[in-house]
Protein backbone atom coordinates (compact mmCIF):
# COMPACT_ATOMS: atom_id res chain seq x y z
CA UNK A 1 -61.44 31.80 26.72
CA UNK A 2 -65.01 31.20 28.07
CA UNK A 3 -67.64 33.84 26.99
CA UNK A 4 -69.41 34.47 30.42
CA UNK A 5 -72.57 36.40 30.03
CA UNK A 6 -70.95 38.93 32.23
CA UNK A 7 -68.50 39.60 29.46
CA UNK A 8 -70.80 40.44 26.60
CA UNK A 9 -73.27 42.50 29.00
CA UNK A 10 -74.54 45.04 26.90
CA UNK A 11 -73.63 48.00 29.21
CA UNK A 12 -70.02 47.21 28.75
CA UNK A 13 -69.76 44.63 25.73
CA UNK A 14 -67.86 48.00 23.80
CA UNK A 15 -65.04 48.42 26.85
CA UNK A 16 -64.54 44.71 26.29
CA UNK A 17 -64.21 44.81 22.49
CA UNK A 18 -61.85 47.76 22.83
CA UNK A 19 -59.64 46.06 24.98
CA UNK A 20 -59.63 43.19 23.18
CA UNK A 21 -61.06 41.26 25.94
CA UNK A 22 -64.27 39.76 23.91
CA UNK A 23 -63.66 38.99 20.18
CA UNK A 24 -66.15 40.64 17.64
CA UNK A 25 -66.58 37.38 15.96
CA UNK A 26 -67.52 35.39 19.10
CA UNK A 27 -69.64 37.80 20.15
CA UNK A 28 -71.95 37.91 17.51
CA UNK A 29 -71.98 33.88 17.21
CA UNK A 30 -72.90 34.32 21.15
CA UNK A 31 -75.88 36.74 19.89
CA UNK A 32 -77.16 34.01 16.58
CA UNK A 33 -77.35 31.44 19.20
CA UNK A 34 -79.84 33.32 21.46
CA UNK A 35 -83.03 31.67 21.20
CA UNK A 36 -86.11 34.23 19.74
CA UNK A 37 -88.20 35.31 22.60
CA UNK A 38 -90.69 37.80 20.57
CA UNK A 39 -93.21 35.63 21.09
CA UNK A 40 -93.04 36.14 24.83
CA UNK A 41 -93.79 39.95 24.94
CA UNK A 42 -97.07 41.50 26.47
CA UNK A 43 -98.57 45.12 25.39
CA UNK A 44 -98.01 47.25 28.60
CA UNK A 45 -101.01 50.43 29.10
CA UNK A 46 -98.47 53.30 30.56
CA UNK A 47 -100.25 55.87 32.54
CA UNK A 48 -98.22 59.00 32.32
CA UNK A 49 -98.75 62.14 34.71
CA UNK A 50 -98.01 65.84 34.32
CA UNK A 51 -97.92 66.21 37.94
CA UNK A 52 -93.77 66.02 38.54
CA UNK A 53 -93.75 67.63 41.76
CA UNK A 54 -95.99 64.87 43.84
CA UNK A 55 -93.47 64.90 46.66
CA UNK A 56 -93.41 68.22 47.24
CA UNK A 57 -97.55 68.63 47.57
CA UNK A 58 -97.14 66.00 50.51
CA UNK A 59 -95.48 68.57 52.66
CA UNK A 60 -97.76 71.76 51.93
């Protein structure tokens, strides 16, 4: 059986498991071989506002 990346998506990897559809052991031997990417990440400045309603000032 071919692991497609579709079958150990994380948003439904569990469904798959449970059905016996992906095996545990492949899967994690699929997740070792993924090469590190933590080097690649960027700090990201989040502006939050307490203003939830911005829509609905539009229309006053």
């Amino acid at each position: 059986m071919a692991y497609q990346d579709f079958l150990l998506d994380k948003r439904i990897v569990q469904r798959h498991l449970d059905k016996g559809i992906v095996d545990a052991k492949q899967m994690e031997k699929s997740i070792a071989a993924l090469p590190d990417r933590a080097a690649n990440i960027a700090p990201v400045d989040e502006v939050v506002s307490d203003d939830d309603d911005d829509d609905d000032d539009a229309e006053d």
